[in-house]
Each structure stands twice: as structure tokens, then as C-alpha cells.
C-alpha atoms as a PDB file:
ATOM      1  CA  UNK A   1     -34.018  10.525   2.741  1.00  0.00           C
ATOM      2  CA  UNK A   2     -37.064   8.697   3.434  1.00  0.00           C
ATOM      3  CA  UNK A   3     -37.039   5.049   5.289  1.00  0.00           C
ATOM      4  CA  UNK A   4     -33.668   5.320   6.117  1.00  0.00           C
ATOM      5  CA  UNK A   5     -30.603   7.104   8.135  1.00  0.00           C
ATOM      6  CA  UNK A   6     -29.797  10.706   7.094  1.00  0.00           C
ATOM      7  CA  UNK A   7     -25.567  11.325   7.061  1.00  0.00           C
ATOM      8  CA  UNK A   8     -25.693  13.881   9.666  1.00  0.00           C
ATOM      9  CA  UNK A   9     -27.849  10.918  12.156  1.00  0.00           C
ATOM     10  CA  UNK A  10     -24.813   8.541  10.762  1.00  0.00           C
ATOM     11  CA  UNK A  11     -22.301  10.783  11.711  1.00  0.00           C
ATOM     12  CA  UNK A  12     -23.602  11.865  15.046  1.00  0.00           C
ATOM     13  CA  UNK A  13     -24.218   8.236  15.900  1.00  0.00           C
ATOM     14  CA  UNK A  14     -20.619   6.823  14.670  1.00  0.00           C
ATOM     15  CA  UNK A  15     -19.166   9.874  16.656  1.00  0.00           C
ATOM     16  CA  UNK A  16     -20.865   8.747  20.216  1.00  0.00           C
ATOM     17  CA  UNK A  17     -19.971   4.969  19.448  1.00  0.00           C
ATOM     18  CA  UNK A  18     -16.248   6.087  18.745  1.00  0.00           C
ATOM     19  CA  UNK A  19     -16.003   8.506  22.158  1.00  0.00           C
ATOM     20  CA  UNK A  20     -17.379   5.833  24.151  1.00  0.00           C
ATOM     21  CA  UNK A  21     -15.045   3.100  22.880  1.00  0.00           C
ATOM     22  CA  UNK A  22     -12.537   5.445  23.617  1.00  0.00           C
ATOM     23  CA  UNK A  23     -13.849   6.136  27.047  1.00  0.00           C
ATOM     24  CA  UNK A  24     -13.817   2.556  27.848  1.00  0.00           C
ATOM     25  CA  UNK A  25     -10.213   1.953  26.323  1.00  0.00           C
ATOM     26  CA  UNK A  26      -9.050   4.599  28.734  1.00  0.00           C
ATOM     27  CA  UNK A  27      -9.107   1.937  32.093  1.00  0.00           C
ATOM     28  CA  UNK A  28      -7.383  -0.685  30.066  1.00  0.00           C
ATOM     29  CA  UNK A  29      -5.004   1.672  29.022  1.00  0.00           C
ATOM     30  CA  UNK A  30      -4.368   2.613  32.847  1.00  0.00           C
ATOM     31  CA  UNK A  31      -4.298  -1.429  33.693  1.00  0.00           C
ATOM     32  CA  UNK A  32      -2.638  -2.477  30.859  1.00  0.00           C
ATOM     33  CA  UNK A  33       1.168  -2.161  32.571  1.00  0.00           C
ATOM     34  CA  UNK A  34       0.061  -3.454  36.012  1.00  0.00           C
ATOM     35  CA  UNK A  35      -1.694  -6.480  34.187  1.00  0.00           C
ATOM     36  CA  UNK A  36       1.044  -7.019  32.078  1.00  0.00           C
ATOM     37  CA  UNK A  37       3.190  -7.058  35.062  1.00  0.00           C
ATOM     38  CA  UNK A  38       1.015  -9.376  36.957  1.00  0.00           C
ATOM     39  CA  UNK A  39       1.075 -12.140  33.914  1.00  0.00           C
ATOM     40  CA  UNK A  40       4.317 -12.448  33.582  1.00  0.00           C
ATOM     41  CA  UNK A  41       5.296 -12.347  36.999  1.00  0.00           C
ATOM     42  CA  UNK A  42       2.464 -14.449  38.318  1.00  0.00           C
ATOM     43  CA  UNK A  43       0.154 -16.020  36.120  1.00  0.00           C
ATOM     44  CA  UNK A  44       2.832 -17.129  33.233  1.00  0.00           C
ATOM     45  CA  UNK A  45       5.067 -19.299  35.830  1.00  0.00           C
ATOM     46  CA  UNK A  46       2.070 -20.442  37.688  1.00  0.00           C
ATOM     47  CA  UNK A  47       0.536 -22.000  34.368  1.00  0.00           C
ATOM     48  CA  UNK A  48       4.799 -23.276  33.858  1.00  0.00           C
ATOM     49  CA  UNK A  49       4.801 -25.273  37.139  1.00  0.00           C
ATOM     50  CA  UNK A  50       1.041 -26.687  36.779  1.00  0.00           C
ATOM     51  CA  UNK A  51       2.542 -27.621  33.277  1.00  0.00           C
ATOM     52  CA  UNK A  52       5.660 -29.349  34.967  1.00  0.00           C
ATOM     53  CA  UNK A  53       3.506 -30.925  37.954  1.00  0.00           C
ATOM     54  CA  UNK A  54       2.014 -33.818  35.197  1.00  0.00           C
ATOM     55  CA  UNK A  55       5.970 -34.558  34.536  1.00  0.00           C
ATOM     56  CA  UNK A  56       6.551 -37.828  36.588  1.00  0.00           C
ATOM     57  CA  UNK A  57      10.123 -37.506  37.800  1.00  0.00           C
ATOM     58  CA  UNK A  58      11.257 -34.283  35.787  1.00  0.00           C
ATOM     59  CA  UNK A  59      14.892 -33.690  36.619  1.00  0.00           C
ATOM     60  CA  UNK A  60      16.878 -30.587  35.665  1.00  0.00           C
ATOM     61  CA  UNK A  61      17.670 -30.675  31.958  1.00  0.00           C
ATOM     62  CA  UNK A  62      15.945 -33.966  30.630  1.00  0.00           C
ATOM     63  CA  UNK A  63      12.756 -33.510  28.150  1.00  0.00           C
ATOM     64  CA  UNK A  64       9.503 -33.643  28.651  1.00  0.00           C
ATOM     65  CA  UNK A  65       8.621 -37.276  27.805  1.00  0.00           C
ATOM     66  CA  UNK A  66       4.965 -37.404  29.179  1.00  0.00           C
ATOM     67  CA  UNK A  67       2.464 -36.728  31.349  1.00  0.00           C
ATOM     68  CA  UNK A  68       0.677 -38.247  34.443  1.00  0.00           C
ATOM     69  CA  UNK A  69      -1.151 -37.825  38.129  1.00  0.00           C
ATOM     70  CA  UNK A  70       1.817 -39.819  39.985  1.00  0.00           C
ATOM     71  CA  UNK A  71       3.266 -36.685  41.073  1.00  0.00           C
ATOM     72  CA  UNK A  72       0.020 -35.865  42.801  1.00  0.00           C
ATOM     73  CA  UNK A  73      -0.578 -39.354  43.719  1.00  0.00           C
ATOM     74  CA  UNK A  74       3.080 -39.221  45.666  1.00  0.00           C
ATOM     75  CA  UNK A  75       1.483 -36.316  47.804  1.00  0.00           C
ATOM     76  CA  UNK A  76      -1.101 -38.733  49.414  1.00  0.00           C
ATOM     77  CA  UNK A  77       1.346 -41.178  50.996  1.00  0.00           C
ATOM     78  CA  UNK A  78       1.272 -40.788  54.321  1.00  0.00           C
ATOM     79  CA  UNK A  79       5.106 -38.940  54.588  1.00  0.00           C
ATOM     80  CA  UNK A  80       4.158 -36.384  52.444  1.00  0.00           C
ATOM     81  CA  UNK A  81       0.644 -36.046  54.122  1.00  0.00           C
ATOM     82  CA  UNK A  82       2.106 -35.516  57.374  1.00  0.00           C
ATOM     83  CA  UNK A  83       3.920 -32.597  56.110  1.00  0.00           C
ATOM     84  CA  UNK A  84       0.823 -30.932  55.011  1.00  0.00           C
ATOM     85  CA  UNK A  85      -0.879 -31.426  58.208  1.00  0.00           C
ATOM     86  CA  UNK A  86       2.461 -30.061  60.297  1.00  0.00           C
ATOM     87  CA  UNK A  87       2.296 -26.916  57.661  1.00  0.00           C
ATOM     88  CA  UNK A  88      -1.457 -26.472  58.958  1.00  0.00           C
ATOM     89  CA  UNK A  89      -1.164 -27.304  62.195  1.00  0.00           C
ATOM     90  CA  UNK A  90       1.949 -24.341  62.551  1.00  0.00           C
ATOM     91  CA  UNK A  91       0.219 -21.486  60.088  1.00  0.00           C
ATOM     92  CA  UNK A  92      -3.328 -22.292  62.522  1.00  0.00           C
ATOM     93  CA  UNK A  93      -1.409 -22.303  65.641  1.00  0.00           C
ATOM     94  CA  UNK A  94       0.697 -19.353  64.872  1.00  0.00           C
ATOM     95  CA  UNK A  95      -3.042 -17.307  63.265  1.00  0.00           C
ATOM     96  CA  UNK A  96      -4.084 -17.776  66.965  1.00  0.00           C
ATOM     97  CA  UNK A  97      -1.400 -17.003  68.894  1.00  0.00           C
ATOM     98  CA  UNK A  98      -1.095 -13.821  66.725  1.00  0.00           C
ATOM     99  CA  UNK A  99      -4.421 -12.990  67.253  1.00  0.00           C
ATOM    100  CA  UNK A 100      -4.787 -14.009  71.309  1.00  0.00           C
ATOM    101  CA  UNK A 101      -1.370 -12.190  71.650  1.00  0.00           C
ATOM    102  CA  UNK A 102      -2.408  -9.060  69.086  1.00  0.00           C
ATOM    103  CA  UNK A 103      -5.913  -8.251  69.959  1.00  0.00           C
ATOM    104  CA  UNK A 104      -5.199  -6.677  73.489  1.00  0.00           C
ATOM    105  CA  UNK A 105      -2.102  -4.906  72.077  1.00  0.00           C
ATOM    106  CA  UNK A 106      -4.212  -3.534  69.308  1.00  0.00           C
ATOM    107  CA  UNK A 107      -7.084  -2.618  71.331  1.00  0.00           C
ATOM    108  CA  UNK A 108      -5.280  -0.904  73.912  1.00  0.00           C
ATOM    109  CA  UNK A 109      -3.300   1.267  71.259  1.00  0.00           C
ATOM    110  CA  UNK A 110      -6.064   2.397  69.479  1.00  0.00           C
ATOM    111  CA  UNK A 111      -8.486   3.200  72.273  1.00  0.00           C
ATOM    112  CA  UNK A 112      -6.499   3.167  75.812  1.00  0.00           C
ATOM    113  CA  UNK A 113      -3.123   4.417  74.653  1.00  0.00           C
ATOM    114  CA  UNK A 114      -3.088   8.872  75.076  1.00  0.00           C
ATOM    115  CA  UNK A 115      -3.219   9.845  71.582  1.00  0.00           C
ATOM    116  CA  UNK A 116      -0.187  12.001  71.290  1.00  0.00           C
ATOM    117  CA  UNK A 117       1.423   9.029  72.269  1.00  0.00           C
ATOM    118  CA  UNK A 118      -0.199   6.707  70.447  1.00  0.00           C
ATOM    119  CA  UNK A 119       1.796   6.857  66.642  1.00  0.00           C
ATOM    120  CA  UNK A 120       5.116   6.621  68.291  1.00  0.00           C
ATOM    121  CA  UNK A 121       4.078   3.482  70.375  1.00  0.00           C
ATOM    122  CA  UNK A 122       2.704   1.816  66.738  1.00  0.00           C
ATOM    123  CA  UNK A 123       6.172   2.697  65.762  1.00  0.00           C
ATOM    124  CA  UNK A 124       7.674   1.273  68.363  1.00  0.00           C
ATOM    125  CA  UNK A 125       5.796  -2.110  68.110  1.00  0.00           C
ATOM    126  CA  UNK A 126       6.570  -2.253  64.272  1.00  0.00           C
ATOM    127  CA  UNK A 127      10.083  -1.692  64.473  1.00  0.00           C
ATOM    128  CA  UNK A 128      11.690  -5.279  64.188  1.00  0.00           C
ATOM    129  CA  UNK A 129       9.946  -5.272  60.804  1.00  0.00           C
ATOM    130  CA  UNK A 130      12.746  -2.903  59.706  1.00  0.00           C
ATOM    131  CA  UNK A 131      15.442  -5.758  59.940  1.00  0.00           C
ATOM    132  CA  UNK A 132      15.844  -8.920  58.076  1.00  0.00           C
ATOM    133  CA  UNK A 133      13.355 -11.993  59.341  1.00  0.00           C
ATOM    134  CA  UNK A 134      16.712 -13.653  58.892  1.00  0.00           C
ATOM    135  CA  UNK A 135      18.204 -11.798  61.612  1.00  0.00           C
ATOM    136  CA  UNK A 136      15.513 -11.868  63.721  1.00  0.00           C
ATOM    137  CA  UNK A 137      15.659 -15.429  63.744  1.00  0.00           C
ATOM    138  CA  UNK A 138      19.353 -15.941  63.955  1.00  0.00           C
ATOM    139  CA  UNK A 139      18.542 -13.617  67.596  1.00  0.00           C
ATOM    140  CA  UNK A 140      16.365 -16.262  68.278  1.00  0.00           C
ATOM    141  CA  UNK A 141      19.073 -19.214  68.093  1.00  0.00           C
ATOM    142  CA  UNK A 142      20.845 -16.851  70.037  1.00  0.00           C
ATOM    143  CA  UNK A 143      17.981 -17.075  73.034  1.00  0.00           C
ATOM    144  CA  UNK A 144      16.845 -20.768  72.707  1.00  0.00           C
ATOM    145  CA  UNK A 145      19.761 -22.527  72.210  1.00  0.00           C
ATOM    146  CA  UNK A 146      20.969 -24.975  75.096  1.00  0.00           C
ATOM    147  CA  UNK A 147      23.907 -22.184  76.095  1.00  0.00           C
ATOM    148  CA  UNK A 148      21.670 -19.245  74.626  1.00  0.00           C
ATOM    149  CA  UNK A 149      20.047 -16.371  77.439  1.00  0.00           C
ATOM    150  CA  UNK A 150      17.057 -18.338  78.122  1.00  0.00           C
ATOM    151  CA  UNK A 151      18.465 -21.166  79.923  1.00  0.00           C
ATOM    152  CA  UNK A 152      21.594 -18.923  81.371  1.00  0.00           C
ATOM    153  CA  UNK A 153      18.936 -16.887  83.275  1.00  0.00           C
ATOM    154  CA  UNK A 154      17.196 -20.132  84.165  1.00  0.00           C
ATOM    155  CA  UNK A 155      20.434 -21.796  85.469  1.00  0.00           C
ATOM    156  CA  UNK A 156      20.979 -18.038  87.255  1.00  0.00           C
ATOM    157  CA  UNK A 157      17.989 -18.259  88.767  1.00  0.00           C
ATOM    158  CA  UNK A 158      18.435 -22.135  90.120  1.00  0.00           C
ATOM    159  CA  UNK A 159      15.534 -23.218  87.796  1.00  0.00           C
ATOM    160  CA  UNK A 160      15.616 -26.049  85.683  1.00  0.00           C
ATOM    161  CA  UNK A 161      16.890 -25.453  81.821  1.00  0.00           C
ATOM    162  CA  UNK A 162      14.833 -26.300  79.072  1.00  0.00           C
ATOM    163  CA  UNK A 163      15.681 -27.051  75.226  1.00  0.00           C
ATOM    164  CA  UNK A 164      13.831 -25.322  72.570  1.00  0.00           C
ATOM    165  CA  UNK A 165      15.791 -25.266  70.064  1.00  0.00           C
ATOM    166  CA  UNK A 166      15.207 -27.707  67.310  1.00  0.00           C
ATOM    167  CA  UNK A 167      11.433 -27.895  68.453  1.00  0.00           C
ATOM    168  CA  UNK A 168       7.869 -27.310  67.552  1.00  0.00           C
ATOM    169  CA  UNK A 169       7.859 -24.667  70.485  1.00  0.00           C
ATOM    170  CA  UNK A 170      10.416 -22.738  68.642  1.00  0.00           C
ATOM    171  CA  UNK A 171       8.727 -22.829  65.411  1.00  0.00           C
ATOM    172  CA  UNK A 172       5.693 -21.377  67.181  1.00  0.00           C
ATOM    173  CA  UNK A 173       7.798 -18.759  69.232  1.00  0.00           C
ATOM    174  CA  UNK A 174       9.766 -17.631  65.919  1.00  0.00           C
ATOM    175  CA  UNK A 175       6.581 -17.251  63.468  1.00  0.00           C
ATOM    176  CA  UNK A 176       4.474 -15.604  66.181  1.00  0.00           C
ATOM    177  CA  UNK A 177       6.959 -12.983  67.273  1.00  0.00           C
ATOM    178  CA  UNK A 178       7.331 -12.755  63.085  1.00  0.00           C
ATOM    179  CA  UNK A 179       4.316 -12.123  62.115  1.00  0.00           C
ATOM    180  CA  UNK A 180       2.472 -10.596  65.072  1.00  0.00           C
ATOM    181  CA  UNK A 181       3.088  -7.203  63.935  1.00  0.00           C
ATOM    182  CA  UNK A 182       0.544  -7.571  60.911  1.00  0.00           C
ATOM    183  CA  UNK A 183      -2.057  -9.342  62.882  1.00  0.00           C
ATOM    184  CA  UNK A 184      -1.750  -5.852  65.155  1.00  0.00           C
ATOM    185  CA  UNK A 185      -1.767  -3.079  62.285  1.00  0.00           C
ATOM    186  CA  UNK A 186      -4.588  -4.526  60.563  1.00  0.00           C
ATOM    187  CA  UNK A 187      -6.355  -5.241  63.950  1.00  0.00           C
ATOM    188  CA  UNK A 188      -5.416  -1.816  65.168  1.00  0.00           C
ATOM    189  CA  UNK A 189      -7.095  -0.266  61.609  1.00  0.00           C
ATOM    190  CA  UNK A 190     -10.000  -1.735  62.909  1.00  0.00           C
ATOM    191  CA  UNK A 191      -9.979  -1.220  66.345  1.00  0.00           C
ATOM    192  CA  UNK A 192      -9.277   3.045  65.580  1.00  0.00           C
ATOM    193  CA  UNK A 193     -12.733   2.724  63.242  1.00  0.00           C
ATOM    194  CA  UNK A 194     -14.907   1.030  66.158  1.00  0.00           C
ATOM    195  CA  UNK A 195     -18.033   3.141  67.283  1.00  0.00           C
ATOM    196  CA  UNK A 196     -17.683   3.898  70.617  1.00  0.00           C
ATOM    197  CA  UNK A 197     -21.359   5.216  71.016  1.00  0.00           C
ATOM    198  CA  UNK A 198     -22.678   1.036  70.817  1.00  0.00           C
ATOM    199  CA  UNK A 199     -20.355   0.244  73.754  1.00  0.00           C
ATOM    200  CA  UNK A 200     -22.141   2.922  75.576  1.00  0.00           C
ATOM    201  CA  UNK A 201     -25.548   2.041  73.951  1.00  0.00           C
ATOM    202  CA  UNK A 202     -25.235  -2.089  75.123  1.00  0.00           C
ATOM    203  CA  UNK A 203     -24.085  -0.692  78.719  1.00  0.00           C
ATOM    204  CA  UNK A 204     -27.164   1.621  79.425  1.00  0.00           C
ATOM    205  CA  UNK A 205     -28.981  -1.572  77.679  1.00  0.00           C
ATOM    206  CA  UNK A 206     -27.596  -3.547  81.210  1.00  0.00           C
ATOM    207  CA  UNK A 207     -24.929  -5.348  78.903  1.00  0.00           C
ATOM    208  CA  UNK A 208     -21.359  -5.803  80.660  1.00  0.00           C
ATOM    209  CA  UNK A 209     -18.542  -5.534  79.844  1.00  0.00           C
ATOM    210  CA  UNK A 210     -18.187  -9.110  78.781  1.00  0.00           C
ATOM    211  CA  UNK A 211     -21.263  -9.092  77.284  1.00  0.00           C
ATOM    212  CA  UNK A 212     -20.404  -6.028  75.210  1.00  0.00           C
ATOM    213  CA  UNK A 213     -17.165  -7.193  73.882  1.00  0.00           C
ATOM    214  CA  UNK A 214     -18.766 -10.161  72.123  1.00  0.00           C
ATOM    215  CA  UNK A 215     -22.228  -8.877  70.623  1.00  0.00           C
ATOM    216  CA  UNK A 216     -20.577  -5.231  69.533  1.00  0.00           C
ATOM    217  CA  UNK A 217     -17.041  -5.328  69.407  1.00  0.00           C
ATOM    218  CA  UNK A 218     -16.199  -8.851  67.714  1.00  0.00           C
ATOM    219  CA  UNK A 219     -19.227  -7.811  64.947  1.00  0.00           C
ATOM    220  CA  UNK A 220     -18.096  -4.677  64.277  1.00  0.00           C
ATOM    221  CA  UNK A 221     -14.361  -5.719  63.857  1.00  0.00           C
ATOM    222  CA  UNK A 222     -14.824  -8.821  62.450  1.00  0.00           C
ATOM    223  CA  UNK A 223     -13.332  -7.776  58.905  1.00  0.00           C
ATOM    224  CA  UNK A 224     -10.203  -7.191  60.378  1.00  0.00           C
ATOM    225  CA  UNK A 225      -9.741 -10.177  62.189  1.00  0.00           C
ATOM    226  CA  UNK A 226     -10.255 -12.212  59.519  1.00  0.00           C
ATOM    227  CA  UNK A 227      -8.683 -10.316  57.039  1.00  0.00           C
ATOM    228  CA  UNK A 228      -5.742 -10.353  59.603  1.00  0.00           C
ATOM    229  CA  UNK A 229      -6.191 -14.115  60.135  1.00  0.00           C
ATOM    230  CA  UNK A 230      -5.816 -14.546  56.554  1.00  0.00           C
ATOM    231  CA  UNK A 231      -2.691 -12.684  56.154  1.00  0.00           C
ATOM    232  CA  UNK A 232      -0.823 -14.261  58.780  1.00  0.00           C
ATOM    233  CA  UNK A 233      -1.612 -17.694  58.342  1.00  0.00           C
ATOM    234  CA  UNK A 234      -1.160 -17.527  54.132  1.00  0.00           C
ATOM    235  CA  UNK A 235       2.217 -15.951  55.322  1.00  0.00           C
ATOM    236  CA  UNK A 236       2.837 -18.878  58.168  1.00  0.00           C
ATOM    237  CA  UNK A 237       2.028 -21.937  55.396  1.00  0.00           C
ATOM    238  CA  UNK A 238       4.484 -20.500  52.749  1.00  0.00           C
ATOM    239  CA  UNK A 239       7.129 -19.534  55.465  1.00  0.00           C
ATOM    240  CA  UNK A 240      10.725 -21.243  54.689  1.00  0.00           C
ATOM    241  CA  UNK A 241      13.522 -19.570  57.428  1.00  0.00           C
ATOM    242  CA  UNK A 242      11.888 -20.130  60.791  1.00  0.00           C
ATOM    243  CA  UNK A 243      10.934 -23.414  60.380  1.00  0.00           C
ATOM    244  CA  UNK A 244      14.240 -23.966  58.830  1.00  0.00           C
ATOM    245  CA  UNK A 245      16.128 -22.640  61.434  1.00  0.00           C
ATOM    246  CA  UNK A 246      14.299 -23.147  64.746  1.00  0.00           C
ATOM    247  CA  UNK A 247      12.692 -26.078  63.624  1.00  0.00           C
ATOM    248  CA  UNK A 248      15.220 -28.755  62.572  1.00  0.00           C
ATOM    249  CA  UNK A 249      14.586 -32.148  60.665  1.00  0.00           C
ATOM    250  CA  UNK A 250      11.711 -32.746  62.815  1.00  0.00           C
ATOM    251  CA  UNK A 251       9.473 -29.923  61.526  1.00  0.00           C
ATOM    252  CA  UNK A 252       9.710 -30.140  57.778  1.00  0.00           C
ATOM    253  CA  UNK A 253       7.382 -28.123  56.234  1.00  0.00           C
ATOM    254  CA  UNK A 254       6.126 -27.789  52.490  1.00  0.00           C
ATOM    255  CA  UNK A 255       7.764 -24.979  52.070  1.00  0.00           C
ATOM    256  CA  UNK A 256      11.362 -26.902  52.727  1.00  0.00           C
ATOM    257  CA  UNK A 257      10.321 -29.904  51.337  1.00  0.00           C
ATOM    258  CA  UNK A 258       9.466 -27.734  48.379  1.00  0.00           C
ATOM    259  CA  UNK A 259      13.365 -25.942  48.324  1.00  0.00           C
ATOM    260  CA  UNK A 260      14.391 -29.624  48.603  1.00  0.00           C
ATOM    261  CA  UNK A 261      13.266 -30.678  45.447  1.00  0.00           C
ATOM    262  CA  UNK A 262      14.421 -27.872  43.825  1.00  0.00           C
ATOM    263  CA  UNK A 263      17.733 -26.958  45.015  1.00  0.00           C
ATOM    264  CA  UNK A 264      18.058 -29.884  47.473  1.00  0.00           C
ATOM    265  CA  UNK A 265      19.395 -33.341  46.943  1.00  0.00           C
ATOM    266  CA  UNK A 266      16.061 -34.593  45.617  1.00  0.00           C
ATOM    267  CA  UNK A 267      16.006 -32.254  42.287  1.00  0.00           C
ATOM    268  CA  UNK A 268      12.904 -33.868  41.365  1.00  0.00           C
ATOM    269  CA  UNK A 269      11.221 -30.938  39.386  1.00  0.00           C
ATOM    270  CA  UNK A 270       7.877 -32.443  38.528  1.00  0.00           C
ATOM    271  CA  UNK A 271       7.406 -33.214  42.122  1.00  0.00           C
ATOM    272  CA  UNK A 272       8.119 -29.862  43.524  1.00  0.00           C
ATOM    273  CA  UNK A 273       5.806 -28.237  40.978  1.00  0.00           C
ATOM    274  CA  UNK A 274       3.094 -30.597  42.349  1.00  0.00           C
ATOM    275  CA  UNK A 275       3.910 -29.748  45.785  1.00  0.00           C
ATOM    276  CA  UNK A 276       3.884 -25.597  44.657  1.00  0.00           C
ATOM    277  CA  UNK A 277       0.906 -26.291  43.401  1.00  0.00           C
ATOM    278  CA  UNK A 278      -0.970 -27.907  46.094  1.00  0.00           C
ATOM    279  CA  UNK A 279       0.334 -24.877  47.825  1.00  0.00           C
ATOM    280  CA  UNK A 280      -0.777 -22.404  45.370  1.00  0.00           C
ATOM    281  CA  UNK A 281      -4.253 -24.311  46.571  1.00  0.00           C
ATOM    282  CA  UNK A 282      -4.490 -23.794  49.984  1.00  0.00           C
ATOM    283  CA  UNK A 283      -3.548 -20.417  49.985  1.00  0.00           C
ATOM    284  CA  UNK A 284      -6.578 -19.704  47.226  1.00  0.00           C
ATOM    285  CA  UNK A 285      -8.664 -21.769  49.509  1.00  0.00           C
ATOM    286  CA  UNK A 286      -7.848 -19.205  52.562  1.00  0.00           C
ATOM    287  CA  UNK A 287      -8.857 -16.256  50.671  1.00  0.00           C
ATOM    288  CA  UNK A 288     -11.934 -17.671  49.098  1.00  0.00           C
ATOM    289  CA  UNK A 289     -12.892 -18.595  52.637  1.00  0.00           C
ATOM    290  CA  UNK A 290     -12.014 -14.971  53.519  1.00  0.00           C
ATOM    291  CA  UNK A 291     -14.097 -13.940  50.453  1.00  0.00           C
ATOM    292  CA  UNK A 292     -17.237 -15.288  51.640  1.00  0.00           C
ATOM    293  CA  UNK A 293     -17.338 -14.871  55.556  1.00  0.00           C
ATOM    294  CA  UNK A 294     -14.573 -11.784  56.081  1.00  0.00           C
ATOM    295  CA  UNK A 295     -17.121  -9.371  55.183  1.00  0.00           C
ATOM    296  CA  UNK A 296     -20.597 -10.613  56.617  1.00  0.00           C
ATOM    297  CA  UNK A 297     -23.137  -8.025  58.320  1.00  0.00           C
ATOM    298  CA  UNK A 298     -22.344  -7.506  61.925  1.00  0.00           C
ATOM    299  CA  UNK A 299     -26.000  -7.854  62.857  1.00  0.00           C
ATOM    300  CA  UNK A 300     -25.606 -11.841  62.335  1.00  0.00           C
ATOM    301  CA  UNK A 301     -23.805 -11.703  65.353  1.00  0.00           C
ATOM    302  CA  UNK A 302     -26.827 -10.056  67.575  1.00  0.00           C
END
């Protein structure tokens, strides 16, 4: 046939465009019950409580009437403010304490620590993760209470008592000894990858040891600490049972000020989805933050 297709061309051609549809339905196919998962686990009651945060004063069972911004508007007076700013302040404290407290752990496992020893010892370290953060924290009461170990060895000892309990100190205390494990696996991850052969390098450069730490260790396990950072502070902001617990009135959170509206005497829906939301927020701010500076080049640092 001249000026135009011939059947066997046609046929060849509608057979490649049919394998590599099929080729490129195969992922989908693979993703399809993860993603399906995903939406209606996450995405589907995230987009329900954005919906409910424009209700002004939902309560359980009345109808949506209308929507507005007063929910959000209620967030910036300063009581509600101030609970933001104390949900910082303890997920940044507790990321550095974590991390001050984690590093030298971390390091000394994966490099210092004899190797045969060296899994059992990570064990070791991990091993209050195997028990409810609810009884870990109850243990806690049990230490910083006015009559709890703490002060009964202080009082032993002829030192002066002191009262934690019901304090920003224990909030700290309980959410660092919570979540330092993770800073300390993900920190020991990178720690075991770390190239030994640029410590020696900067040292037979006349670097010391001080010297060395910051120009080829921090670079080189930089990912880590921030992608440890991120984990334990996006954990910290959202946590409800130590600051609960340890913390008392004084240290409301957004997290409790969150169950409050909810299942609290408040039971002001609209508000609490407004509140999740602003939430939902920071934590996406974190790991866009992470995004763009947890993975820059290590020679920035030199």
C-alpha cells in the first residue's frame, strides 16, 4: 500500500504500544494495595478534619451549618499560642538532649565497642523499647515523685530533696529517656558507615582530634543526624502520655489540648480539627526542612 501504513507495520506497532502499557500497569498494580491503604487510612481523614476545621463550634452530633476561619483565628490568642510554643520548646529541647546524650553512645558502639560485643550491647540499649511507653512512664512516677527513689536516696544520703514531678524537668527527663533510643540506632547506622581512612587522612594533614570531628565526622554523618533529629522531635510534638503524666496542668501540650476537645470536657470538634491540623503542619514543615538540608554534600562543610 502506497502513502500509507501496511497491516503487518499496524500490527507490530499496536503490539509494542499494548506491551508497554502493560509494562507500565505492572508498578501500579504492585502500589495499588499500599496506596489504597495509605488513602483511606491517611489521606481520606486528613481531608475529613481539614473539612471539619472551617466548622465554628462543631459539637458531636449537630450538622454542619457553615463554614469560617474562627477556629483558626481561636489558635492565635495568646492561651492557645502559648501551647504551641511549650509543644516546641519540649520536642526542640528533647531533639537535643537526644542527640547530646545519643551521639557519644552511638559513636562509641559503632567504632569503640569490640565487635563481637557490639550487637548484644545495641540490644541491650534498645531493650526498654520492648515494653509499653506507658509503663515506662508510670516507672518514672515511681522515681520522681516526692516519696519516689530519687528523693529517698537523696534524704539517705543527707542531701536536700527535690520535686520533679508535675514539672517541665520531668517532661524533659520522660521524652528523652523515650525517645533516645531512635536518635542512637539511626545515629549508630551512620556512625558504622563512617570512613575511617579521612580521620586518618585530616590527622597526617596536622588536624586534631577536635578539629577532625567537626570538618569530617559531622559532614559525613550529617544525614543521620538530621534524619534522627527529625524523627525524634516529629515524635516529641505529637507525644500525648509523658507530658500527660509527668507533666501536669502546667505543661499542656497540643497534643492534650487536642484529646481535650475531643474526648475531654470541651468536645468542641471544629476546634480540635483546627488544632490537628495546625499539627499536621508543623510536622510537614519538619520534614520539608529535612528534605532540603538532611541530604546536602559533605564538602559544604570543608
Amino acid at each position: 500500500m502506497e502513502g500509507g501504513l501496511r497491516p503487518e507495520g499496524r500490527a507490530i506497532n499496536l503490539s509494542t504500544i499494548y506491551q508497554g502499557f502493560k509494562s507500565s500497569l505492572r508498578p501500579l498494580g504492585l502500589l495499588g494495595p499500599a496506596g489504597l491503604w495509605l488513602f483511606l487510612l491517611m489521606v481520606l481523614p486528613t481531608i475529613l478534619i481539614g473539612e471539619l476545621s472551617f466548622v465554628p463550634g462543631l459539637k458531636p452530633g449537630q450538622p454542619i451549618l457553615g463554614y469560617g476561619l474562627l477556629n483558626y483565628l481561636r489558635i492565635l490568642e495568646p492561651t492557645y499560642l502559648q501551647v504551641l510554643k511549650r509543644s516546641a520548646t519540649f520536642a526542640t529541647g528533647t531533639t537535643l538532649l537526644c542527640l547530646l546524650l545519643g551521639f557519644p553512645v552511638a559513636y562509641w558502639l559503632a567504632l569503640m565497642a569490640p565487635k563481637r560485643w557490639r550487637n548484644l550491647l545495641l540490644v541491650l540499649f534498645i531493650l526498654p523499647l520492648w515494653t509499653s511507653s506507658l509503663l515506662r512512664t508510670y516507672a518514672w512516677i515511681t522515681l520522681l515523685r516526692p516519696s519516689g527513689v530519687i528523693n529517698l536516696v537523696l534524704s539517705t544520703l543527707g542531701l536536700p530533696t527535690q520535686s520533679l514531678m508535675n514539672t517541665p524537668w520531668a517532661v524533659y527527663i520522660g521524652m528523652t529517656y523515650s525517645f533516645l533510643p531512635y536518635m542512637v540506632l539511626i545515629l549508630y547506622a551512620s556512625l558504622e558507615r563512617l570512613d575511617l581512612s579521612l580521620l586518618e587522612a585530616a590527622a597526617d594533614l596536622g588536624a586534631n582530634p577536635r578539629v577532625a570531628f567537626w570538618r569530617v565526622t559531622v559532614p559525613q554523618t550529617f544525614p543521620g543526624i538530621a534524619a534522627g533529629g527529625l524523627l525524634v522531635f516529629v515524635t516529641s510534638l505529637g507525644d500525648f502520655v509523658v507530658p500527660t503524666l509527668l507533666g501536669g496542668p502546667s505543661s499542656m501540650t497540643i497534643s492534650r489540648l487536642i484529646y481535650n476537645q475531643f474526648l475531654g470536657v470541651a468536645r468542641n470538634w471544629g476546634f480540635g480539627s483546627a488544632l490537628s491540623m495546625v499539627l499536621i503542619l508543623m510536622v510537614s514543615a519538619a520534614i520539608s526542612l529535612l528534605l532540603k538540608y538532611g541530604d546536602r554534600n559533605p564538602e559544604m562543610y570543608s
